[in-house]
PDB file of N, CA and C in Angstrom:
ATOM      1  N   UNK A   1      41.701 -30.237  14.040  1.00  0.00           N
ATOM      2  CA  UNK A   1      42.851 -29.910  14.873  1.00  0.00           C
ATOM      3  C   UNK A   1      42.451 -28.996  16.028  1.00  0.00           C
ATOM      4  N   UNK A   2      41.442 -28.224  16.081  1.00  0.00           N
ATOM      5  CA  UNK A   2      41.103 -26.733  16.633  1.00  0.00           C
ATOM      6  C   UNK A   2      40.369 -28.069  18.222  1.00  0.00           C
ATOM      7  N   UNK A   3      39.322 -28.750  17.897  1.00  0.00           N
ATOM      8  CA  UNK A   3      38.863 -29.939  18.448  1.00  0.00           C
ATOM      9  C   UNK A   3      40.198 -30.753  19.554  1.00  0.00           C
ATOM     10  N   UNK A   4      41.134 -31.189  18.968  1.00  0.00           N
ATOM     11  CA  UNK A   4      42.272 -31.586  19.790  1.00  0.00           C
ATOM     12  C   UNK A   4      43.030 -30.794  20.644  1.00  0.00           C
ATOM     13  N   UNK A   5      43.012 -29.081  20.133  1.00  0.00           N
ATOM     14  CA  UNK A   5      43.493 -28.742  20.910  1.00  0.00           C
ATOM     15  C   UNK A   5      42.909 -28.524  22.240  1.00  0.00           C
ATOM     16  N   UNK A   6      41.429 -28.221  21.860  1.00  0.00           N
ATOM     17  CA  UNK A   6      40.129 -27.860  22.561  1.00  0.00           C
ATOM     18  C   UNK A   6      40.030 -28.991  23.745  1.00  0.00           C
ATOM     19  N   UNK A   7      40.352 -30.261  23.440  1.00  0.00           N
ATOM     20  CA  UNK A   7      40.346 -31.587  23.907  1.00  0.00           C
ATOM     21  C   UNK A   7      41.522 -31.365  25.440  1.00  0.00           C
ATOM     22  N   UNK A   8      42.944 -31.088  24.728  1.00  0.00           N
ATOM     23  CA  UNK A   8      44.383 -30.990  25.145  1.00  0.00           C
ATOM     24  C   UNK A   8      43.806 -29.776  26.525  1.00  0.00           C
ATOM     25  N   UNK A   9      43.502 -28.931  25.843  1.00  0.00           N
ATOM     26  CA  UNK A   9      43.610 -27.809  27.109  1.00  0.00           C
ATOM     27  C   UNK A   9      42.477 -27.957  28.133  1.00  0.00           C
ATOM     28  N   UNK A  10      41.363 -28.766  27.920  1.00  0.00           N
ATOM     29  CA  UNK A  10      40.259 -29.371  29.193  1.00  0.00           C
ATOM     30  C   UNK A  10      40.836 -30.368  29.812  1.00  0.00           C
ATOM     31  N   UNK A  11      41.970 -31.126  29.086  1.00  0.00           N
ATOM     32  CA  UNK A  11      42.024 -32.241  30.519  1.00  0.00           C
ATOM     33  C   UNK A  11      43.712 -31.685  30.641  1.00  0.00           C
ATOM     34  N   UNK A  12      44.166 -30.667  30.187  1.00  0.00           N
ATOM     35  CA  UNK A  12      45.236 -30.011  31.389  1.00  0.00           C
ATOM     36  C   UNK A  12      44.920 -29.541  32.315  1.00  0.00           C
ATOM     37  N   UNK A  13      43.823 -28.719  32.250  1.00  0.00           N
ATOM     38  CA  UNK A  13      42.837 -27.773  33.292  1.00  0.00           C
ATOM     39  C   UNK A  13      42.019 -28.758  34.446  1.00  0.00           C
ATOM     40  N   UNK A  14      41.543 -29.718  34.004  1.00  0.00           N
ATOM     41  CA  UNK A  14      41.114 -30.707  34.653  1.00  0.00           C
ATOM     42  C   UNK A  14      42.118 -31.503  35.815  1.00  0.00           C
ATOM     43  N   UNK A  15      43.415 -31.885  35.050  1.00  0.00           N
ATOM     44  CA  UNK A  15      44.418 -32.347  35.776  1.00  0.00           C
ATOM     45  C   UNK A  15      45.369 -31.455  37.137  1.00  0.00           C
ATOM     46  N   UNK A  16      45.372 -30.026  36.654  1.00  0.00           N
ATOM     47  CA  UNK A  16      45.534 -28.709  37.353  1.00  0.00           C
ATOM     48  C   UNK A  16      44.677 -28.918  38.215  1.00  0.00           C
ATOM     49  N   UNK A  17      43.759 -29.369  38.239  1.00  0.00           N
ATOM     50  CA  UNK A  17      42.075 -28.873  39.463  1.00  0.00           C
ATOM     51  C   UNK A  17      42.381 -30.387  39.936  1.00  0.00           C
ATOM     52  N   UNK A  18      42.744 -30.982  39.707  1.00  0.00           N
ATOM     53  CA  UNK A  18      42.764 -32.230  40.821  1.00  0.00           C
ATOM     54  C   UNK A  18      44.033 -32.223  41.468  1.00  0.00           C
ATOM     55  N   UNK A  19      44.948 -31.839  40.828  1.00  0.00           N
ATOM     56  CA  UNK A  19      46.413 -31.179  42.028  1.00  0.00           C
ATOM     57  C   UNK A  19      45.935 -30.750  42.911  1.00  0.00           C
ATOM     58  N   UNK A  20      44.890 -29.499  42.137  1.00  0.00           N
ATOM     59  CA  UNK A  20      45.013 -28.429  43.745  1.00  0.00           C
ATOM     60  C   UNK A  20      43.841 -28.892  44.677  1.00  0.00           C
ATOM     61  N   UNK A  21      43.082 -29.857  44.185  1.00  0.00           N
ATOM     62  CA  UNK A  21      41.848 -30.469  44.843  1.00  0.00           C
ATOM     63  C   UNK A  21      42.746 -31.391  46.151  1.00  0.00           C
ATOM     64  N   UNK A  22      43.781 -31.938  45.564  1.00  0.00           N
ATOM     65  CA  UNK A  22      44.827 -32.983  46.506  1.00  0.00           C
ATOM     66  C   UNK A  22      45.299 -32.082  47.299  1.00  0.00           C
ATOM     67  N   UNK A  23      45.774 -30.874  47.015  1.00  0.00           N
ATOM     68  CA  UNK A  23      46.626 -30.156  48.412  1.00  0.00           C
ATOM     69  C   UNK A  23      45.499 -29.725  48.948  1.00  0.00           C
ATOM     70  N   UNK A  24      44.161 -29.301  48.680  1.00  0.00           N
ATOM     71  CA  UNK A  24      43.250 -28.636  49.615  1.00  0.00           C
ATOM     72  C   UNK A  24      42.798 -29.500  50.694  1.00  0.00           C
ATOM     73  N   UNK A  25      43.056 -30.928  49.675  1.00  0.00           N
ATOM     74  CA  UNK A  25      42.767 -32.062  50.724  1.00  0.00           C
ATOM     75  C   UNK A  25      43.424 -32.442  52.096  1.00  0.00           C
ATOM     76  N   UNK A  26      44.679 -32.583  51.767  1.00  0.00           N
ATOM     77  CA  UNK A  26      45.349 -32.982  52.534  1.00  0.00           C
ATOM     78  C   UNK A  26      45.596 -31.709  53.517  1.00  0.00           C
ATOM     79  N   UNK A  27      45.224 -30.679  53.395  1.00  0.00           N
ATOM     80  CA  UNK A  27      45.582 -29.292  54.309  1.00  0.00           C
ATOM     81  C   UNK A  27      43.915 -30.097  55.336  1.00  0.00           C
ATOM     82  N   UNK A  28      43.250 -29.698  54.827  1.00  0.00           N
ATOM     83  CA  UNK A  28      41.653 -30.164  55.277  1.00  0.00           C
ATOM     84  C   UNK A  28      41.955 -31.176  56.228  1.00  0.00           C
ATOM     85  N   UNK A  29      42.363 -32.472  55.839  1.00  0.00           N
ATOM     86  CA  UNK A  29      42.237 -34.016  56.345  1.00  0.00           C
ATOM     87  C   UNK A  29      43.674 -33.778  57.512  1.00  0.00           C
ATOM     88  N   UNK A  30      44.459 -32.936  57.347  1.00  0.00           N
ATOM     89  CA  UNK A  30      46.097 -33.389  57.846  1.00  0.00           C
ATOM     90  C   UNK A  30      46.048 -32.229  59.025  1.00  0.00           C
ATOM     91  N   UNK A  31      44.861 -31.322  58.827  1.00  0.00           N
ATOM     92  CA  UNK A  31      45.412 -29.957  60.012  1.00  0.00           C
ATOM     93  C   UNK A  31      46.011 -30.318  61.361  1.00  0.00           C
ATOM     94  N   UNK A  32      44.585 -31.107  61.958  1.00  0.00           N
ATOM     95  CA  UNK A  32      45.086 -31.191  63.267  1.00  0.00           C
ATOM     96  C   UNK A  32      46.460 -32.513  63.450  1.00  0.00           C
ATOM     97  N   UNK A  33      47.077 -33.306  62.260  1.00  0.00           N
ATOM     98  CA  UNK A  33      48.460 -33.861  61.980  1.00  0.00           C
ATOM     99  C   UNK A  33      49.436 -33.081  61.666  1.00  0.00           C
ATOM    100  N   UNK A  34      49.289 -31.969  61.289  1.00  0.00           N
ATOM    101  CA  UNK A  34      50.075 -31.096  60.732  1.00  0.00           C
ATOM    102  C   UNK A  34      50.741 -29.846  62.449  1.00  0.00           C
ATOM    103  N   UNK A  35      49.135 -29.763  62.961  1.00  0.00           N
ATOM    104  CA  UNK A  35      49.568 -29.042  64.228  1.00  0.00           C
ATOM    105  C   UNK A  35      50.132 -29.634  65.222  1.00  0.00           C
ATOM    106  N   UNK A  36      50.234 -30.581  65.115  1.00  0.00           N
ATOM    107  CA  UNK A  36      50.477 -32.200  65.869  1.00  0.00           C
ATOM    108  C   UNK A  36      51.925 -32.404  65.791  1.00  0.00           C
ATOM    109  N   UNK A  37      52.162 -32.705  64.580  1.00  0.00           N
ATOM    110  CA  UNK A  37      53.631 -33.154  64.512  1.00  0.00           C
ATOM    111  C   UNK A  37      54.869 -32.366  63.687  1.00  0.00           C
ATOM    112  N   UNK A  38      54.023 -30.814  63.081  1.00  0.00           N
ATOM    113  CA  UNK A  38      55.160 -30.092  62.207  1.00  0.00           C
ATOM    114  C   UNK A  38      54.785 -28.995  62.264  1.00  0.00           C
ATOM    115  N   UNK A  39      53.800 -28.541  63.449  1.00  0.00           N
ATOM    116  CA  UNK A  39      53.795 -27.047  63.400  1.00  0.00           C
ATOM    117  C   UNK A  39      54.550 -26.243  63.447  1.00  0.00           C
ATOM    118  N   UNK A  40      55.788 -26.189  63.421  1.00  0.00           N
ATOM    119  CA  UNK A  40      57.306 -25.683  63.162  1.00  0.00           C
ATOM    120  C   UNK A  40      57.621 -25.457  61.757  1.00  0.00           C
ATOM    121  N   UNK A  41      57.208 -26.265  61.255  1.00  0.00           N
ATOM    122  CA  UNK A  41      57.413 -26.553  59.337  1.00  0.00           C
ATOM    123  C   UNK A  41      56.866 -25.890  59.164  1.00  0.00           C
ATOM    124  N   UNK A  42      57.019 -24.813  58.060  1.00  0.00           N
ATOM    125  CA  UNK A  42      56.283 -23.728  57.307  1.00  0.00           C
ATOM    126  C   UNK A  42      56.138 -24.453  55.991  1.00  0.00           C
ATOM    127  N   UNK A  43      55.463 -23.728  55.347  1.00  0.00           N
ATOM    128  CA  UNK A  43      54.985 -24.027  53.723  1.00  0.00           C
ATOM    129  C   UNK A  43      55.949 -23.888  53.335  1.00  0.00           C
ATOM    130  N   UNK A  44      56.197 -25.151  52.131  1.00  0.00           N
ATOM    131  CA  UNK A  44      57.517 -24.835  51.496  1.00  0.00           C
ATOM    132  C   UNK A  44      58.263 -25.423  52.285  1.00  0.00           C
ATOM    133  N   UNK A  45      58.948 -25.786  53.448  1.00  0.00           N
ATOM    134  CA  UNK A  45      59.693 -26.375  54.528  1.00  0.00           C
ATOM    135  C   UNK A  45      59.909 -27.654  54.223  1.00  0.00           C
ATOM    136  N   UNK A  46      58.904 -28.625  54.048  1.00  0.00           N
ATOM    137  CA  UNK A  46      59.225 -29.936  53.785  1.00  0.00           C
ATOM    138  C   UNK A  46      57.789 -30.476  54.804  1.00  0.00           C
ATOM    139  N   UNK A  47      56.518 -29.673  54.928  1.00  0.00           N
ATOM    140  CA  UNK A  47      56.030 -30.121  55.861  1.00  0.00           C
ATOM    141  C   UNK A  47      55.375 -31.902  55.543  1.00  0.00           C
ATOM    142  N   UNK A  48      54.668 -32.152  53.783  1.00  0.00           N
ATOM    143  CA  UNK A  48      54.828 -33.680  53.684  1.00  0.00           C
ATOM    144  C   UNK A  48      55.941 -34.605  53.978  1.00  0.00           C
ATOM    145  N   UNK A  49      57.030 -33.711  54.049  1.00  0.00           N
ATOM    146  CA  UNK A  49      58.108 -34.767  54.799  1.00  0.00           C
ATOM    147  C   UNK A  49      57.870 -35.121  56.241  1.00  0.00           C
ATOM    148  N   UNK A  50      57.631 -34.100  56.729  1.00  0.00           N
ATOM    149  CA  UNK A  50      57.673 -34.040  58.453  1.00  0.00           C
ATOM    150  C   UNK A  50      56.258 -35.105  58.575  1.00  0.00           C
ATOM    151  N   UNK A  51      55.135 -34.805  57.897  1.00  0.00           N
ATOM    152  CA  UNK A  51      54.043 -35.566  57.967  1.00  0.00           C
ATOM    153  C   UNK A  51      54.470 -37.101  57.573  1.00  0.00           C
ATOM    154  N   UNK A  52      55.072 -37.550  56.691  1.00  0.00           N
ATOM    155  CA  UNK A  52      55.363 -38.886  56.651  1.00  0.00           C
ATOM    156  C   UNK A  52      56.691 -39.527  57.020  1.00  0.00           C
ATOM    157  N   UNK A  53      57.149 -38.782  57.757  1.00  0.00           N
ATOM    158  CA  UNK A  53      57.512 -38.950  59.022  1.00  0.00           C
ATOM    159  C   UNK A  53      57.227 -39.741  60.187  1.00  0.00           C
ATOM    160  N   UNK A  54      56.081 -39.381  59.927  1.00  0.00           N
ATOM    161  CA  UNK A  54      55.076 -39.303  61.291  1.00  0.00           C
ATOM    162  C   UNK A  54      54.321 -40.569  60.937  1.00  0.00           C
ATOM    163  N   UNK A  55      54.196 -41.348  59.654  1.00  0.00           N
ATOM    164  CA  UNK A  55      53.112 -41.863  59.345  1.00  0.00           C
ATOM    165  C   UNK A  55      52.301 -42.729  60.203  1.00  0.00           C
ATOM    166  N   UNK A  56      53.252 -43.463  61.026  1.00  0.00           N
ATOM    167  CA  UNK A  56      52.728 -44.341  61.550  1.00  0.00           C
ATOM    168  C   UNK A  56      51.672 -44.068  62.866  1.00  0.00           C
ATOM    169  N   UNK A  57      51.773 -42.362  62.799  1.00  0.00           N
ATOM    170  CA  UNK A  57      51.170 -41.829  63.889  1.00  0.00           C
ATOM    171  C   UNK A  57      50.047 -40.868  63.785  1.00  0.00           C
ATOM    172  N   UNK A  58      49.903 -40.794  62.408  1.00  0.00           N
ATOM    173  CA  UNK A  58      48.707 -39.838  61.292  1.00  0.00           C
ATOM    174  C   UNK A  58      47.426 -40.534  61.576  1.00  0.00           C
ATOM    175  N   UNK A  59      46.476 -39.899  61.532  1.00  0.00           N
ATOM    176  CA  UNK A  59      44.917 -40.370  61.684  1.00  0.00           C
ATOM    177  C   UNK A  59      44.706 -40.901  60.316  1.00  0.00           C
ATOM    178  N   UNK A  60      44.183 -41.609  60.482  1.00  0.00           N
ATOM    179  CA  UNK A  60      44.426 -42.698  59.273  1.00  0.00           C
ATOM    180  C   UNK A  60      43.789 -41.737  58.138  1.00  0.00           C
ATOM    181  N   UNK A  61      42.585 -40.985  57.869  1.00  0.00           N
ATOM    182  CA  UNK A  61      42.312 -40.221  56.804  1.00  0.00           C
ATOM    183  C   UNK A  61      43.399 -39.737  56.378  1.00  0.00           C
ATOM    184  N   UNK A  62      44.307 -39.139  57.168  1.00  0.00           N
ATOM    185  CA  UNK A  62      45.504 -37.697  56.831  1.00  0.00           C
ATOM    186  C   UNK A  62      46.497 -38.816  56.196  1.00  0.00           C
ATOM    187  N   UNK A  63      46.903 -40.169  56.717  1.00  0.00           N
ATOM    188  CA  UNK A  63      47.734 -41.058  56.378  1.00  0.00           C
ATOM    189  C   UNK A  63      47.497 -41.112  54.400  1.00  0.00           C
ATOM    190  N   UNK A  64      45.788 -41.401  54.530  1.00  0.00           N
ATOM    191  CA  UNK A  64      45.466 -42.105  52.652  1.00  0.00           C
ATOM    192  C   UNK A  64      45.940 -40.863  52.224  1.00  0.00           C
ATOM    193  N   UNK A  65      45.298 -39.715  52.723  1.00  0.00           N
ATOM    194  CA  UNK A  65      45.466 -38.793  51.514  1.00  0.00           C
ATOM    195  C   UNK A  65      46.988 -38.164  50.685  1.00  0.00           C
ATOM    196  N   UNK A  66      47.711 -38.797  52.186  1.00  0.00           N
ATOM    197  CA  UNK A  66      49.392 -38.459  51.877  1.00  0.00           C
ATOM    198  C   UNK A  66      50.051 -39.404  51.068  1.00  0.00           C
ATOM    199  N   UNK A  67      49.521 -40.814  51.559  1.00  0.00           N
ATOM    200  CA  UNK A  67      49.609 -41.738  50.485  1.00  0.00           C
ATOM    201  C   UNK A  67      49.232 -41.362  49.183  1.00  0.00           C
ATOM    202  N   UNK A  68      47.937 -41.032  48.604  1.00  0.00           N
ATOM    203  CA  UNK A  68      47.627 -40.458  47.552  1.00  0.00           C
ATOM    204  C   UNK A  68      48.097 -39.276  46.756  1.00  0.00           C
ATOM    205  N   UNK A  69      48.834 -38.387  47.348  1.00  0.00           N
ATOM    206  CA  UNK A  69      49.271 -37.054  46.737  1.00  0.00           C
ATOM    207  C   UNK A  69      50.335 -37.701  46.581  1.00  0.00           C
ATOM    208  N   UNK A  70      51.371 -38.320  47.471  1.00  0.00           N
ATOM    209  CA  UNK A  70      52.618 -39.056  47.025  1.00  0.00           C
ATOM    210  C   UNK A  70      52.878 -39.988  45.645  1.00  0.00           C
ATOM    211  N   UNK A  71      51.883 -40.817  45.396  1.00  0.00           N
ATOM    212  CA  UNK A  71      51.627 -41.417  44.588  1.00  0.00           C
ATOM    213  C   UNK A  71      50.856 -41.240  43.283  1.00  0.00           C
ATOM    214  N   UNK A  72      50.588 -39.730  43.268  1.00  0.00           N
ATOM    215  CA  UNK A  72      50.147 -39.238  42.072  1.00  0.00           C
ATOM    216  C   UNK A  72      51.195 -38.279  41.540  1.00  0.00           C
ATOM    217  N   UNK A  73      52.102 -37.792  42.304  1.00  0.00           N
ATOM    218  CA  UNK A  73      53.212 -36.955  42.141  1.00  0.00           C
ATOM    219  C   UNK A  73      54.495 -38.214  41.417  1.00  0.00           C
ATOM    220  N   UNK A  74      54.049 -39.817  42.116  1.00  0.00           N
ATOM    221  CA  UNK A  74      55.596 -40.125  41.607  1.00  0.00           C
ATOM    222  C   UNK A  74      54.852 -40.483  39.791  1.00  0.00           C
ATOM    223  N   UNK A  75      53.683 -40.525  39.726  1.00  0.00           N
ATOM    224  CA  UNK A  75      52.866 -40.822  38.491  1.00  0.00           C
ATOM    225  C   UNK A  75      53.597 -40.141  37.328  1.00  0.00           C
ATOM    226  N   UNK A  76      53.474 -38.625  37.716  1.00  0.00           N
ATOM    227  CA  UNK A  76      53.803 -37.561  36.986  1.00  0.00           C
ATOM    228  C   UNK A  76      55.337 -37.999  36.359  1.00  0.00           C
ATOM    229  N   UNK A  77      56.315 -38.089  37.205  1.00  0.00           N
ATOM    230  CA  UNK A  77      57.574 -38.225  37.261  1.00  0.00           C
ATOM    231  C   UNK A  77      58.147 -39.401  36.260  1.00  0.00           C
TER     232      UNK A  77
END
Protein backbone atom coordinates (compact mmCIF):
# COMPACT_ATOMS: atom_id res chain seq x y z
CA UNK A 1 0.00 0.00 0.00
CA UNK A 2 2.96 2.44 1.22
CA UNK A 3 4.28 1.59 -2.80
CA UNK A 4 0.79 2.94 -4.25
CA UNK A 5 0.78 5.65 -2.38
CA UNK A 6 4.47 6.34 -3.24
CA UNK A 7 3.25 5.64 -6.95
CA UNK A 8 -0.10 8.22 -6.43
CA UNK A 9 1.99 11.15 -5.15
CA UNK A 10 4.93 10.97 -8.21
CA UNK A 11 2.56 11.17 -10.93
CA UNK A 12 0.45 14.01 -9.05
CA UNK A 13 3.74 15.90 -8.78
CA UNK A 14 4.59 14.98 -12.23
CA UNK A 15 1.16 16.12 -13.57
CA UNK A 16 1.58 19.56 -11.35
CA UNK A 17 5.09 20.07 -13.32
CA UNK A 18 3.56 19.71 -16.66
CA UNK A 19 0.71 22.38 -15.83
CA UNK A 20 3.21 24.68 -14.86
CA UNK A 21 5.65 23.54 -17.71
CA UNK A 22 2.32 24.58 -20.12
CA UNK A 23 1.90 28.10 -18.60
CA UNK A 24 5.74 28.75 -18.70
CA UNK A 25 5.23 27.77 -22.16
CA UNK A 26 2.83 29.60 -23.45
CA UNK A 27 4.12 32.94 -21.47
CA UNK A 28 7.64 32.03 -23.44
CA UNK A 29 6.00 31.16 -27.03
CA UNK A 30 2.87 33.91 -26.67
CA UNK A 31 4.99 37.15 -25.28
CA UNK A 32 5.42 39.05 -28.18
CA UNK A 33 1.19 37.76 -28.96
CA UNK A 34 0.40 38.65 -25.74
CA UNK A 35 2.12 42.33 -26.18
CA UNK A 36 0.50 42.37 -29.47
CA UNK A 37 -2.97 41.81 -28.88
CA UNK A 38 -3.75 41.97 -24.83
CA UNK A 39 -1.28 44.01 -23.33
CA UNK A 40 -4.13 45.62 -21.45
CA UNK A 41 -5.14 42.14 -19.95
CA UNK A 42 -3.49 41.56 -16.74
CA UNK A 43 -2.97 38.11 -15.18
CA UNK A 44 -5.95 36.72 -14.09
CA UNK A 45 -7.99 39.09 -16.64
CA UNK A 46 -8.86 36.56 -19.16
CA UNK A 47 -5.61 37.12 -21.08
CA UNK A 48 -6.03 33.21 -22.91
CA UNK A 49 -9.25 34.61 -23.81
CA UNK A 50 -8.01 37.78 -25.39
CA UNK A 51 -5.22 35.46 -27.01
CA UNK A 52 -7.76 33.17 -28.67
CA UNK A 53 -9.39 35.73 -29.68
CA UNK A 54 -6.87 36.61 -31.70
CA UNK A 55 -6.21 33.13 -33.01
CA UNK A 56 -6.32 33.55 -36.32
CA UNK A 57 -3.65 36.19 -35.93
CA UNK A 58 -1.13 34.30 -33.31
CA UNK A 59 2.28 33.14 -34.66
CA UNK A 60 1.57 29.88 -35.24
CA UNK A 61 3.95 28.45 -32.24
CA UNK A 62 1.82 30.76 -29.65
CA UNK A 63 -1.43 29.43 -31.67
CA UNK A 64 -0.28 25.18 -30.80
CA UNK A 65 0.63 25.91 -27.50
CA UNK A 66 -2.85 27.63 -26.72
CA UNK A 67 -4.37 24.94 -28.51
CA UNK A 68 -2.58 22.58 -26.18
CA UNK A 69 -3.12 24.15 -22.68
CA UNK A 70 -6.84 24.45 -23.83
CA UNK A 71 -7.10 21.00 -24.52
CA UNK A 72 -5.42 19.58 -21.61
CA UNK A 73 -7.50 21.76 -19.26
CA UNK A 74 -10.85 20.51 -21.05
CA UNK A 75 -9.05 16.78 -20.34
CA UNK A 76 -9.09 17.49 -16.70
CA UNK A 77 -12.77 18.59 -16.69
Amino acid sequence: MRIFSGVLAVLAAVSLWGIADAKVKIKKVCGPDLERFCKDVKKGEGRKACLAGHASELQPVCRDALKARIAGKAEKA
